[in-house]
Protein backbone atom coordinates (compact mmCIF):
# COMPACT_ATOMS: atom_id res chain seq x y z
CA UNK A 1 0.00 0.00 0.00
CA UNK A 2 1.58 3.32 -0.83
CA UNK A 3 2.05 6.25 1.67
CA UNK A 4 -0.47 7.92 0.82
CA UNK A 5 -3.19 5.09 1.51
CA UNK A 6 -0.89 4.30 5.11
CA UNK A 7 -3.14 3.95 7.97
CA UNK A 8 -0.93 6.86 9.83
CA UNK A 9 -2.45 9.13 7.43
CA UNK A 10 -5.52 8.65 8.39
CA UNK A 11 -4.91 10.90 11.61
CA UNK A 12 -8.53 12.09 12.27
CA UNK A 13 -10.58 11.23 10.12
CA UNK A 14 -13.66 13.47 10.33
CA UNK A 15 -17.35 12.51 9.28
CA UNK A 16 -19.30 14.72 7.86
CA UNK A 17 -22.80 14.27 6.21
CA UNK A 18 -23.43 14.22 3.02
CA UNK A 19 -25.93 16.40 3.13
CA UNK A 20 -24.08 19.20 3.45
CA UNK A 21 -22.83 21.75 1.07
CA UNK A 22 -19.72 23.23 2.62
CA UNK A 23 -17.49 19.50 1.73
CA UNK A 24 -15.87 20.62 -1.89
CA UNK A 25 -15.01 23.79 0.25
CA UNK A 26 -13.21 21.85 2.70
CA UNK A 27 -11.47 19.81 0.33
CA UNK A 28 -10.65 22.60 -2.03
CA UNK A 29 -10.15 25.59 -0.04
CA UNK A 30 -8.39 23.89 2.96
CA UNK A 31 -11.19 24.98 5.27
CA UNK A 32 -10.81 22.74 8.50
CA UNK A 33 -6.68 22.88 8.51
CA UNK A 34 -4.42 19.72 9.11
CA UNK A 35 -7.54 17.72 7.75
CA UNK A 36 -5.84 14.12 6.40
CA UNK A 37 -8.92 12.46 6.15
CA UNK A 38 -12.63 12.59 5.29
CA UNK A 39 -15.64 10.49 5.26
CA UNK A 40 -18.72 11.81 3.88
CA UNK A 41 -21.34 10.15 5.55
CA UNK A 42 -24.95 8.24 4.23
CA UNK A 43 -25.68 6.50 7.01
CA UNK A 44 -26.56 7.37 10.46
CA UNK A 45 -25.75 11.02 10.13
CA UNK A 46 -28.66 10.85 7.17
CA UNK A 47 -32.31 10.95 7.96
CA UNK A 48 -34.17 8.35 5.97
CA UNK A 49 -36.30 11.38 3.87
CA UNK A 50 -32.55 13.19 3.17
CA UNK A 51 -31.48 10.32 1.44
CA UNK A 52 -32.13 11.66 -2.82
CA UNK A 53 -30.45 15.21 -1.28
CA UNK A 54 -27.63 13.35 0.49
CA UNK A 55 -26.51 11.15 -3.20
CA UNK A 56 -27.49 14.26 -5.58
CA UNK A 57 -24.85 16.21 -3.07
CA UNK A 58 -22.22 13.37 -3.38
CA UNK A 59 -23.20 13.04 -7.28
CA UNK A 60 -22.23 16.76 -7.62
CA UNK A 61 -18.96 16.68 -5.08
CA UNK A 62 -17.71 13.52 -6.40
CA UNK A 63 -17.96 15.79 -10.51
CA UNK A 64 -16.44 18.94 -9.11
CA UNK A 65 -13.90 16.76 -7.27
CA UNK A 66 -12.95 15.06 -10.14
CA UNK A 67 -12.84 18.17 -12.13
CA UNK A 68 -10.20 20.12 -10.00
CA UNK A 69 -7.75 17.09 -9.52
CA UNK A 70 -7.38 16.62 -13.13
CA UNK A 71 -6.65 20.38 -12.91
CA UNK A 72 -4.29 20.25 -9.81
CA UNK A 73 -3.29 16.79 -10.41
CA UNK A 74 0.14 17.64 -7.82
CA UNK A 75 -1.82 19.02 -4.82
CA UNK A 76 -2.24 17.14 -1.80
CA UNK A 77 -5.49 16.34 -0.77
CA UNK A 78 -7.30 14.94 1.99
CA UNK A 79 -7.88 11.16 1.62
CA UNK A 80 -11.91 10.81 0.91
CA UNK A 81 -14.01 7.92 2.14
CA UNK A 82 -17.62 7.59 1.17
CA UNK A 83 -19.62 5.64 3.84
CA UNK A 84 -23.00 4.26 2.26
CA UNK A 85 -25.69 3.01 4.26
CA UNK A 86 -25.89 -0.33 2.87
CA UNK A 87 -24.56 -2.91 -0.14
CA UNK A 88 -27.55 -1.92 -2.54
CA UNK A 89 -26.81 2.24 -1.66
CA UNK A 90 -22.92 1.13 -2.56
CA UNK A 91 -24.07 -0.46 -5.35
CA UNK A 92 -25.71 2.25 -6.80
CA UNK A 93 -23.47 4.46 -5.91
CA UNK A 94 -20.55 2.64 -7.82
CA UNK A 95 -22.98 2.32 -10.72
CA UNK A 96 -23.96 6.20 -10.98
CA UNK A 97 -20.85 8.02 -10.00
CA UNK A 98 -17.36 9.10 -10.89
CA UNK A 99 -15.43 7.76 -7.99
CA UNK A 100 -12.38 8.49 -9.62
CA UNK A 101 -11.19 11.32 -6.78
CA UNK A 102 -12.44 8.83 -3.83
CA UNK A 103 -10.08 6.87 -1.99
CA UNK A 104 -12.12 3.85 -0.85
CA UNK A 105 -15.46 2.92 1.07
CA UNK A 106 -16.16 3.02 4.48
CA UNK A 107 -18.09 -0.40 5.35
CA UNK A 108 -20.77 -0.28 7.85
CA UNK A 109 -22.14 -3.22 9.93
CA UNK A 110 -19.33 -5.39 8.56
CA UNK A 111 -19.05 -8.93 9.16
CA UNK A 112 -17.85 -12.43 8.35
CA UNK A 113 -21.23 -12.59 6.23
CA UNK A 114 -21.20 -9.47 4.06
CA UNK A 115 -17.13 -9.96 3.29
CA UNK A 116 -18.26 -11.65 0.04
CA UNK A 117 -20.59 -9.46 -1.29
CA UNK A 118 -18.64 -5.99 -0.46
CA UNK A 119 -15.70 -7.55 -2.11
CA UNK A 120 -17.67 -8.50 -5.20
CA UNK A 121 -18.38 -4.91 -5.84
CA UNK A 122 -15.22 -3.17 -5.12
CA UNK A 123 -12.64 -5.96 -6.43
CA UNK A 124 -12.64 -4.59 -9.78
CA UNK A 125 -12.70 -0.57 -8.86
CA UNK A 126 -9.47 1.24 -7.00
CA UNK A 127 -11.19 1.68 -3.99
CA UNK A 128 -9.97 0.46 -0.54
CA UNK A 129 -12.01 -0.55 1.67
CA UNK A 130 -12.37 0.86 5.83
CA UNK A 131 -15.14 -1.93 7.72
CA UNK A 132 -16.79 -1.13 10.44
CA UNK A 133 -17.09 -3.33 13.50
CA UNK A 134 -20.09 -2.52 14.99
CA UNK A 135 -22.90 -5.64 15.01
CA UNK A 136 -23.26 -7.85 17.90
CA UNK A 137 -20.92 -10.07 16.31
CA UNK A 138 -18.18 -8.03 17.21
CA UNK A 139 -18.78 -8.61 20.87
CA UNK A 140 -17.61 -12.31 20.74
CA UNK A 141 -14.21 -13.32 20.44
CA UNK A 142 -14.33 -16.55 18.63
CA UNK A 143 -16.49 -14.70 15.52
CA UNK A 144 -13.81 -11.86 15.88
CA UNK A 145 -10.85 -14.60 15.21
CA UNK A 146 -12.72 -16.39 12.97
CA UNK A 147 -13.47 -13.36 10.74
CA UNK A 148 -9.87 -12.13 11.27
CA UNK A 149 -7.89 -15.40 9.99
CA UNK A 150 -10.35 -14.85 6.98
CA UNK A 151 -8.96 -11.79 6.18
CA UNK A 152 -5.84 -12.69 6.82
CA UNK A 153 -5.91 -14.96 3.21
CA UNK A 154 -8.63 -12.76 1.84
CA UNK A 155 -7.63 -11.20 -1.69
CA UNK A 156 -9.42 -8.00 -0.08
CA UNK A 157 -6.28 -7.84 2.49
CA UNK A 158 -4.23 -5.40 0.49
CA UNK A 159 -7.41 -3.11 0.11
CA UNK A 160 -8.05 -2.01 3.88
CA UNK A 161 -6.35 0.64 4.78
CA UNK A 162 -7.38 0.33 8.47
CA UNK A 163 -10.40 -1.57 10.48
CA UNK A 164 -12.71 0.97 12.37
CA UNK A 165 -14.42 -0.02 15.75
CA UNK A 166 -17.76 1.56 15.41
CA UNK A 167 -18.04 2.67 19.35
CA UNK A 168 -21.82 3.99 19.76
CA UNK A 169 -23.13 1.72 17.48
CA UNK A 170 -21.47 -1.31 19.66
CA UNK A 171 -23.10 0.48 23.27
CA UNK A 172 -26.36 0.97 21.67
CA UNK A 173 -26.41 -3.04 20.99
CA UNK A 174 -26.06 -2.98 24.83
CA UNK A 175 -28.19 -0.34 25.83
CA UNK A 176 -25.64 2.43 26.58
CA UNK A 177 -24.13 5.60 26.06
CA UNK A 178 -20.81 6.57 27.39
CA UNK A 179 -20.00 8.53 30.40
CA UNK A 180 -19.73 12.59 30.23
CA UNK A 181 -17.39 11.57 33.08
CA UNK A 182 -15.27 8.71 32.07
CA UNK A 183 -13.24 7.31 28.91
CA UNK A 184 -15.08 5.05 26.70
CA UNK A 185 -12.21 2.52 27.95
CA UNK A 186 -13.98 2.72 31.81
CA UNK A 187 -16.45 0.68 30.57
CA UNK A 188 -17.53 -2.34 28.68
CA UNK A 189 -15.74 -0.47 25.43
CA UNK A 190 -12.51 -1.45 27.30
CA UNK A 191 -12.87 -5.09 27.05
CA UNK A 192 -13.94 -5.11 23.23
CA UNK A 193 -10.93 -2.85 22.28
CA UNK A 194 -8.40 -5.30 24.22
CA UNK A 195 -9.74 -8.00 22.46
CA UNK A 196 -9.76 -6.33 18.90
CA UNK A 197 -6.69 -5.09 19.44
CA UNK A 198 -5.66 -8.67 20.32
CA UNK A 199 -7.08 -10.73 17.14
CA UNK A 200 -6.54 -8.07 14.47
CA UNK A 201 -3.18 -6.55 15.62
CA UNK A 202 -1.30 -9.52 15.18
CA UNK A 203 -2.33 -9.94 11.96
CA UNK A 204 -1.35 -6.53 10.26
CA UNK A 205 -4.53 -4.92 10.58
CA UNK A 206 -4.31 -1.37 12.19
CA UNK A 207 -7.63 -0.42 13.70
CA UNK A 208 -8.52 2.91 14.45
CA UNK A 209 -10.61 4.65 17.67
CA UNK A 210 -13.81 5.23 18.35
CA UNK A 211 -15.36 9.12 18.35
CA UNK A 212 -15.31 10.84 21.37
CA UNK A 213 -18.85 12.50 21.35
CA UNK A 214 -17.92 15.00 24.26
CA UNK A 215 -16.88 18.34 21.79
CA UNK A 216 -16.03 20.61 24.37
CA UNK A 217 -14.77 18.40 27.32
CA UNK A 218 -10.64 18.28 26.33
CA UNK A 219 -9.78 16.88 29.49
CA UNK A 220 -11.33 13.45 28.84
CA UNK A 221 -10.83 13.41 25.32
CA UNK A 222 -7.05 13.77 26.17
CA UNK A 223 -7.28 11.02 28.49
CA UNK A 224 -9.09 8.80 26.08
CA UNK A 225 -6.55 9.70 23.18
CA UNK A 226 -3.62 8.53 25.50
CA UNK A 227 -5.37 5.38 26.07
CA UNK A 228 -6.07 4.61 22.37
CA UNK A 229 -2.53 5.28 21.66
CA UNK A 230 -1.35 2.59 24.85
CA UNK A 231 -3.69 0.09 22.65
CA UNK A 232 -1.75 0.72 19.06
CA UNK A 233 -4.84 2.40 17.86
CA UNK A 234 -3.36 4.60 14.44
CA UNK A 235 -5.83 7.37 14.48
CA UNK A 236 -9.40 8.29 15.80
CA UNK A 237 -12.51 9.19 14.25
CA UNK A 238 -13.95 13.00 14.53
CA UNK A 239 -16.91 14.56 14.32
CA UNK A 240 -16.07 18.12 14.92
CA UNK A 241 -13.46 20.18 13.35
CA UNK A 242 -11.84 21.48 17.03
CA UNK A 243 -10.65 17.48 17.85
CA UNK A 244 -8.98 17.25 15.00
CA UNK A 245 -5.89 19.58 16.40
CA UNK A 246 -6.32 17.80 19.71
CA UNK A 247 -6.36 14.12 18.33
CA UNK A 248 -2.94 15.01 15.78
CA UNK A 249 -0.94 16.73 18.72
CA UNK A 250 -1.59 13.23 20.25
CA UNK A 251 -0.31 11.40 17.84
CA UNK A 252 3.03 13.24 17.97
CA UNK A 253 5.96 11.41 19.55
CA UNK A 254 8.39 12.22 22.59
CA UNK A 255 11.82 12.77 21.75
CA UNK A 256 12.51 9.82 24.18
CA UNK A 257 10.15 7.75 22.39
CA UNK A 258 12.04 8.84 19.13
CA UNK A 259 15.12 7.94 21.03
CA UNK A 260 14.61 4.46 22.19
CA UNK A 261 12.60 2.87 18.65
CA UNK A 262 15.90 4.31 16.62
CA UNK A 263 18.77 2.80 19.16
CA UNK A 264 16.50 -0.72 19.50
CA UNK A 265 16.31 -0.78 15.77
CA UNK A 266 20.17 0.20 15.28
CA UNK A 267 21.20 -1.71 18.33
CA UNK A 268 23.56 -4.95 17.97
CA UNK A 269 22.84 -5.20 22.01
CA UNK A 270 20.17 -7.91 22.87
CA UNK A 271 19.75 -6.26 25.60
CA UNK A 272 19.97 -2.43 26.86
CA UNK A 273 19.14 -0.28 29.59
CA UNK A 274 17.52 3.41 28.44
CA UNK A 275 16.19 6.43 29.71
CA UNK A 276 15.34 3.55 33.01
CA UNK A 277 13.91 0.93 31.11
CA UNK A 278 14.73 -2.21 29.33
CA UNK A 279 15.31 -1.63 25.92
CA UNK A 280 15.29 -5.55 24.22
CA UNK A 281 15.32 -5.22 20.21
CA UNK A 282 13.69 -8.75 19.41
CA UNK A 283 10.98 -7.73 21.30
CA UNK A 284 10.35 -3.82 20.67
CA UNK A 285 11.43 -4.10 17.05
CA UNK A 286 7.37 -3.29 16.05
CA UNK A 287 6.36 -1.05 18.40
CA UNK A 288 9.82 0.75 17.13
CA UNK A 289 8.87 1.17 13.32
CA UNK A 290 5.51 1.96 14.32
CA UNK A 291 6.61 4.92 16.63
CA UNK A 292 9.38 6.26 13.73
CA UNK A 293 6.02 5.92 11.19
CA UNK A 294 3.76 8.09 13.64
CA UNK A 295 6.79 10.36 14.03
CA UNK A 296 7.13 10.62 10.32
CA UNK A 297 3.46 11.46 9.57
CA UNK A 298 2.85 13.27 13.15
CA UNK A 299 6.01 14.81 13.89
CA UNK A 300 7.35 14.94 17.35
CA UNK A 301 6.98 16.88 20.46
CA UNK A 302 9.12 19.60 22.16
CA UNK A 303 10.77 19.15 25.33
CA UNK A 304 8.88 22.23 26.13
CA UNK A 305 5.66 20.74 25.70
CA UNK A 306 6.62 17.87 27.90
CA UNK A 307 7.51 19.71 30.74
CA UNK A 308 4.72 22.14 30.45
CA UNK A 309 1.98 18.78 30.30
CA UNK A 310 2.01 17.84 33.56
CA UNK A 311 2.19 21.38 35.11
């Protein structure tokens, strides 16, 4: 997969519905700045009777879109996700419009089931796909391994950029909405992002976090953010412009951090002490190359901001 199509540049990837009119702004104009990613949203963002406005919109974005990269071919632009609400809306969306400037699909209420028939449609276009883990399914481990080892082997391997965990959807299935008070990991969320983390991680996948639906509270969305990050979680997703700032600074790595992955992946020591900790190469040689990756895409923190963190 090339860089550009690298989960890390997914950062935060913010939703927006499709309904609205201010998108080719955003992607032309550089409205919402530092935006890496985008997913313009037909599902549950869409009212049922906004449905013809929402695909006319995307009809229309996905033209002009078109029209100003073959213009601008050089200019970097947000990666672009289209999230349908089902196969047949995918379908016809494939069918109907130029998806030439979109980067892939966004896959809701994926399972083992619907692998087949989402791959059938996409296999032969350029577009990668993102699923969505959000069915009851999802809350049992053995289904979760079993659908993992499938894609493992699956042809469709190559084509997703990054597995999302669909958080609300997965506490409505058990009657809950998340604390104003407490990280989505302080409850049952906690377990189901272990275990995710647990079948998928292992075998390449990167998955990426759940929204935090609390816009103005910064203090637990900070907490949260350093909790997805202890779980190798490669980006979260955002539905307002002001976390996207918060959620990159995140992603930025310590100049110790920096430190330690390049001496365990130069080291010819099996064994090293570092900045106080054990530094053992055959066992932190991943979470090395992923921390020089985030640093690449993210950058890395002062030694200003460190200090200043905890004051």
């Amino acid at each position: 997969m090339n860089t550009r199509l690298s989960p890390w540049n997914l950062g935060a990837t913010l939703y927006m519905p499709a309904t609205r009119t201010d998108i080719l702004s955003v992607m032309l104009n550089g409205k919402i700045p530092g935006l890496r990613s985008l997913v313009i949203c037909l599902e549950d963002s869409i009212s049922e009777s906004d449905i013809p406005l929402a695909r006319s919109n995307l009809e229309t974005l996905c033209r002009e879109l078109a029209k100003a990269k073959l213009a601008h071919g050089n200019r970097e632009w947000p990666l672009v996700f289209i999230r349908p609400r089902h196969l047949p809306m995918a379908q016809w969306i494939v069918s109907n419009i130029d998806l030439s400037p979109v980067d892939g699909f966004v896959i809701p209420k994926f399972t083992h089931a619907s692998l087949d028939a989402w791959w059938n449609l996409i296999q032969e276009t350029h577009l990668c796909m993102m699923p969505t883990l959000e069915t009851e399914e999802v809350f049992d481990v053995v289904q979760m391994r079993e659908l993992a080892t499938t894609l493992e082997s699956h042809p469709c391997h190559n084509r997703i950029i990054a597995i999302r965990i669909g958080g609300n959807d997965l506490m409505n299935i058990i009657s809950l909405r998340r604390s104003r008070d407490l990280t989505l990991y302080d409850g049952p969320m906690g377990y189901v992002i272990k275990m995710l983390v647990s079948v998928f991680s292992p075998r390449d996948f990167a998955l990426t976090a759940p929204v935090c639906e609390h816009i103005d509270d910064s203090e637990i969305m900070s907490k949260e953010l350093a909790l997805d990050i202890a779980h190798g979680l490669v980006g979260k997703t955002a539905i307002h412009p002001n976390q996207i700032k918060t959620i990159e600074q995140a992603l930025m790595v310590s100049p110790a951090e920096h430190s330690d992955a390049l001496r365990i992946l130069n080291s010819s020591q099996a064994v090293f002490k570092s900045q106080g900790a054990m530094c053992e190469p055959a066992t932190h040689k991943r979470w090395a190359s992923a921390i020089l990756a985030r640093a690449h895409y993210f950058g890395m923190t002062s030694e200003h901001s460190i200090r200043t963190a905890f004051v």
